[in-house]
C-alpha atoms as a PDB file:
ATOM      1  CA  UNK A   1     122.758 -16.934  93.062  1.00  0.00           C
ATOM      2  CA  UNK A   2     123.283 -18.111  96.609  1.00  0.00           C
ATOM      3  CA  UNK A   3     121.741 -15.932  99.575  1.00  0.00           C
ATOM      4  CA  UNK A   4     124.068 -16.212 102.309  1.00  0.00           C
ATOM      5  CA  UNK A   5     127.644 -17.385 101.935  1.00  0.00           C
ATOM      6  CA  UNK A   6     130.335 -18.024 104.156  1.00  0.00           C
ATOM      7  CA  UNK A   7     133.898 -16.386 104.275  1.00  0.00           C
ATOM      8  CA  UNK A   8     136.555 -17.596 106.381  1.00  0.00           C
ATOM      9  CA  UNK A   9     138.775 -15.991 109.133  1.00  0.00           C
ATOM     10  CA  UNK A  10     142.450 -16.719 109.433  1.00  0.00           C
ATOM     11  CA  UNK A  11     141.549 -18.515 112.490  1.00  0.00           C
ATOM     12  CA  UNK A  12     139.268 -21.012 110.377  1.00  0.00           C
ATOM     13  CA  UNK A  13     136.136 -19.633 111.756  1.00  0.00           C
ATOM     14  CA  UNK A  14     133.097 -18.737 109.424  1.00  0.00           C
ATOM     15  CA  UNK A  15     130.917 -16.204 109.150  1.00  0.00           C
ATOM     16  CA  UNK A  16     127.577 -16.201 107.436  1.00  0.00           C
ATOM     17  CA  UNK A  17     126.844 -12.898 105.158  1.00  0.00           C
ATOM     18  CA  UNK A  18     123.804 -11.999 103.127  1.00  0.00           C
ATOM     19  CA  UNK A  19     123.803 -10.709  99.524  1.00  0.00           C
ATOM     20  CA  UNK A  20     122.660  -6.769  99.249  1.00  0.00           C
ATOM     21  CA  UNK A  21     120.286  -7.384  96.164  1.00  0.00           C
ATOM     22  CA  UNK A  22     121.046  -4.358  93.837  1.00  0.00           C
ATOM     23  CA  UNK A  23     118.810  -1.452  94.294  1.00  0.00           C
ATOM     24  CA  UNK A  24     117.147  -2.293  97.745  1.00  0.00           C
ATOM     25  CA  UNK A  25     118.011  -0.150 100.736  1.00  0.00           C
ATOM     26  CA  UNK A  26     119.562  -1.715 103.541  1.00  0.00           C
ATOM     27  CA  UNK A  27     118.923  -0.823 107.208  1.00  0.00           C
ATOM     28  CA  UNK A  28     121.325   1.615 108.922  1.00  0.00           C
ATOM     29  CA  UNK A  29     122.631  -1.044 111.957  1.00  0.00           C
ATOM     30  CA  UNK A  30     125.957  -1.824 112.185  1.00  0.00           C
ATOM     31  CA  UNK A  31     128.166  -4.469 110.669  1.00  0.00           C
ATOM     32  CA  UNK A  32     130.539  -6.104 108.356  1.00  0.00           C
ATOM     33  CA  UNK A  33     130.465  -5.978 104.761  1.00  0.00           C
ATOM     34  CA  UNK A  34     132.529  -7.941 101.601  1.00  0.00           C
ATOM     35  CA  UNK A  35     132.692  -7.065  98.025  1.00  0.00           C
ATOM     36  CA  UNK A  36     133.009  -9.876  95.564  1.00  0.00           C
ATOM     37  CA  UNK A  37     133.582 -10.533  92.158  1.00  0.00           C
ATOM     38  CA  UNK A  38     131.800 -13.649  90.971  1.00  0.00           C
ATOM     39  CA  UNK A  39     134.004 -16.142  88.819  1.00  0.00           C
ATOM     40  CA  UNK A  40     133.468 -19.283  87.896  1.00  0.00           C
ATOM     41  CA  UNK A  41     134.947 -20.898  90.384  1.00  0.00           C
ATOM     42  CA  UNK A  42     133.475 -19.197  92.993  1.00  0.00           C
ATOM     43  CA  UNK A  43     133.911 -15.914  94.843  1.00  0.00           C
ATOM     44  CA  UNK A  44     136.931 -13.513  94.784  1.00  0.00           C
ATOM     45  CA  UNK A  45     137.234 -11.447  98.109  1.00  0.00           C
ATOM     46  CA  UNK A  46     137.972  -7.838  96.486  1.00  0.00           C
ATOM     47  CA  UNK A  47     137.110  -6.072  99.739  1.00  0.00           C
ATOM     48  CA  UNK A  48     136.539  -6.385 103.217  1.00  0.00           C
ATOM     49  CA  UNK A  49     135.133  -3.876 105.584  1.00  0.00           C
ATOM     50  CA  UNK A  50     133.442  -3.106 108.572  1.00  0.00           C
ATOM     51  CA  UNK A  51     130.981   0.155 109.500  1.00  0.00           C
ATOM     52  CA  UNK A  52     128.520   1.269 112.473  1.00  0.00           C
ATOM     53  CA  UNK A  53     126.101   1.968 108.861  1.00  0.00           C
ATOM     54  CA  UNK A  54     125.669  -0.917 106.700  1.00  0.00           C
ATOM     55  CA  UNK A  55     123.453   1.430 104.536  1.00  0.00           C
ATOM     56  CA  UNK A  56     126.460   3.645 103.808  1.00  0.00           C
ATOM     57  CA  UNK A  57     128.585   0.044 102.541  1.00  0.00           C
ATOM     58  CA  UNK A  58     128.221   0.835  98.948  1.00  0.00           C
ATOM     59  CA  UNK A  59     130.001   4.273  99.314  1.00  0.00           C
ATOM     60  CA  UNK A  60     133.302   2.540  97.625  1.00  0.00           C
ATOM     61  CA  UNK A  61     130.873   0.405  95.249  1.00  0.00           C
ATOM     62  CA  UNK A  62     131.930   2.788  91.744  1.00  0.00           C
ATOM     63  CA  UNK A  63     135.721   1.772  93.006  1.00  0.00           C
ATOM     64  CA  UNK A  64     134.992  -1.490  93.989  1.00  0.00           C
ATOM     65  CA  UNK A  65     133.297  -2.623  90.081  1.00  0.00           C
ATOM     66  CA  UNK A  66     136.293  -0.810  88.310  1.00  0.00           C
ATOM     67  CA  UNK A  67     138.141  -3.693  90.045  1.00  0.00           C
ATOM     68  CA  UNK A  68     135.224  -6.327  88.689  1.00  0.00           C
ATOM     69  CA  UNK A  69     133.437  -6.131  92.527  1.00  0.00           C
ATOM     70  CA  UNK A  70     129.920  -7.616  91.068  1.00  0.00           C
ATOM     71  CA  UNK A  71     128.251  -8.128  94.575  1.00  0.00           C
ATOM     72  CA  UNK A  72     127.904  -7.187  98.351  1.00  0.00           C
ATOM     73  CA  UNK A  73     127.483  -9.217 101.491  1.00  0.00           C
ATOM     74  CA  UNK A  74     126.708  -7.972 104.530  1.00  0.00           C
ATOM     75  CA  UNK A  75     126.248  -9.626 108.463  1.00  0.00           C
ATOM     76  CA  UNK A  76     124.267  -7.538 111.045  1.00  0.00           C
ATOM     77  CA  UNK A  77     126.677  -7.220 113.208  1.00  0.00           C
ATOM     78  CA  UNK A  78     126.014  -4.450 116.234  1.00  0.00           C
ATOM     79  CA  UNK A  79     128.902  -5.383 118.812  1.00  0.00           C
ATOM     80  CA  UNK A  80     131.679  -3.163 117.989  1.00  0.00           C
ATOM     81  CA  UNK A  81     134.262  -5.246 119.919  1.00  0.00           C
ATOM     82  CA  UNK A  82     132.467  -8.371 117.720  1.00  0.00           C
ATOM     83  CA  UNK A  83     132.814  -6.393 114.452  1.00  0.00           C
ATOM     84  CA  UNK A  84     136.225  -5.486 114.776  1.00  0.00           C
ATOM     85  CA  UNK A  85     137.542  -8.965 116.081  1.00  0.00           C
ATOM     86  CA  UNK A  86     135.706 -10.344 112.940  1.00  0.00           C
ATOM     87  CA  UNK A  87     136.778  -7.742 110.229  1.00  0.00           C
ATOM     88  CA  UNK A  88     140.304  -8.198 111.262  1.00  0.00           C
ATOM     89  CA  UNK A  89     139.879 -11.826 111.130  1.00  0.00           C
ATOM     90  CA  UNK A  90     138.122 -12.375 107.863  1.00  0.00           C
ATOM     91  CA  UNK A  91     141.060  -9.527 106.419  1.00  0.00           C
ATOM     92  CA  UNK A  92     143.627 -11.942 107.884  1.00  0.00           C
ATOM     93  CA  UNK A  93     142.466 -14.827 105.792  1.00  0.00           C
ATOM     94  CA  UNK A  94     141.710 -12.565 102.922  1.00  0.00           C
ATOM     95  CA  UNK A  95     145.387 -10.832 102.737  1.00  0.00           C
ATOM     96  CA  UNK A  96     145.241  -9.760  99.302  1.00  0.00           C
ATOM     97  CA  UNK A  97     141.544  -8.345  99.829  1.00  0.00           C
ATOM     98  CA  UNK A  98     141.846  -4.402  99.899  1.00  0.00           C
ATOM     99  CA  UNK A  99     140.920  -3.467 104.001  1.00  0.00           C
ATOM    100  CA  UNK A 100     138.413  -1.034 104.329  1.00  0.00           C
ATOM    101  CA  UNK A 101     137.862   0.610 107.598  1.00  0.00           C
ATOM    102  CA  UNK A 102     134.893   1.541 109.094  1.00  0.00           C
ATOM    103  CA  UNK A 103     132.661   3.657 106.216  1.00  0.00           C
ATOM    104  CA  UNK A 104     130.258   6.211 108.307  1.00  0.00           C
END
């Protein structure tokens, strides 16, 4: 299993996430967050949001595995003008992601 992986933006810009091993906390700081469903070819987006509390990103996790979600990503991401521009970005190129808005 890969630590950080990239997910593209409609505009063909990447952005570098973290995997939320299951069980540890994660820091309440702002940020972006993906839900993924590992396959063999890869990752399936599933769900891409964005929150001012990345410790509050599993809140739609029960949801997110009845749809096969198997992992989180996260990117520190404090800026809210930054986190927006970048949530709507990485939704763009993920259009049949579901589009979860900002979990607090």
């Amino acid at each position: 299993m890969k630590d950080f992986i990239d997910f593209q933006g409609a505009s063909r810009a990447r952005y570098r996430f973290r995997i939320w091993a299951e069980g540890a906390a994660h820091l309440p700081v702002a940020g972006n967050y993906v839900y993924v469903r590992e396959e063999p070819e890869g990752f399936k987006v599933l769900t891409v949001g964005q929150t001012n509390d990345l410790s509050k990103a599993r809140g739609e996790w029960t949801k997110a595995t009845r749809r096969g979600a198997t992992h989180v990503f996260t990117r520190l991401n404090v800026a809210r003008a930054v986190r927006i521009a970048e949530h709507e970005d990485i939704a763009g190129h993920y259009k049949t992601a579901h589009v979860s808005e900002a979990v607090d």
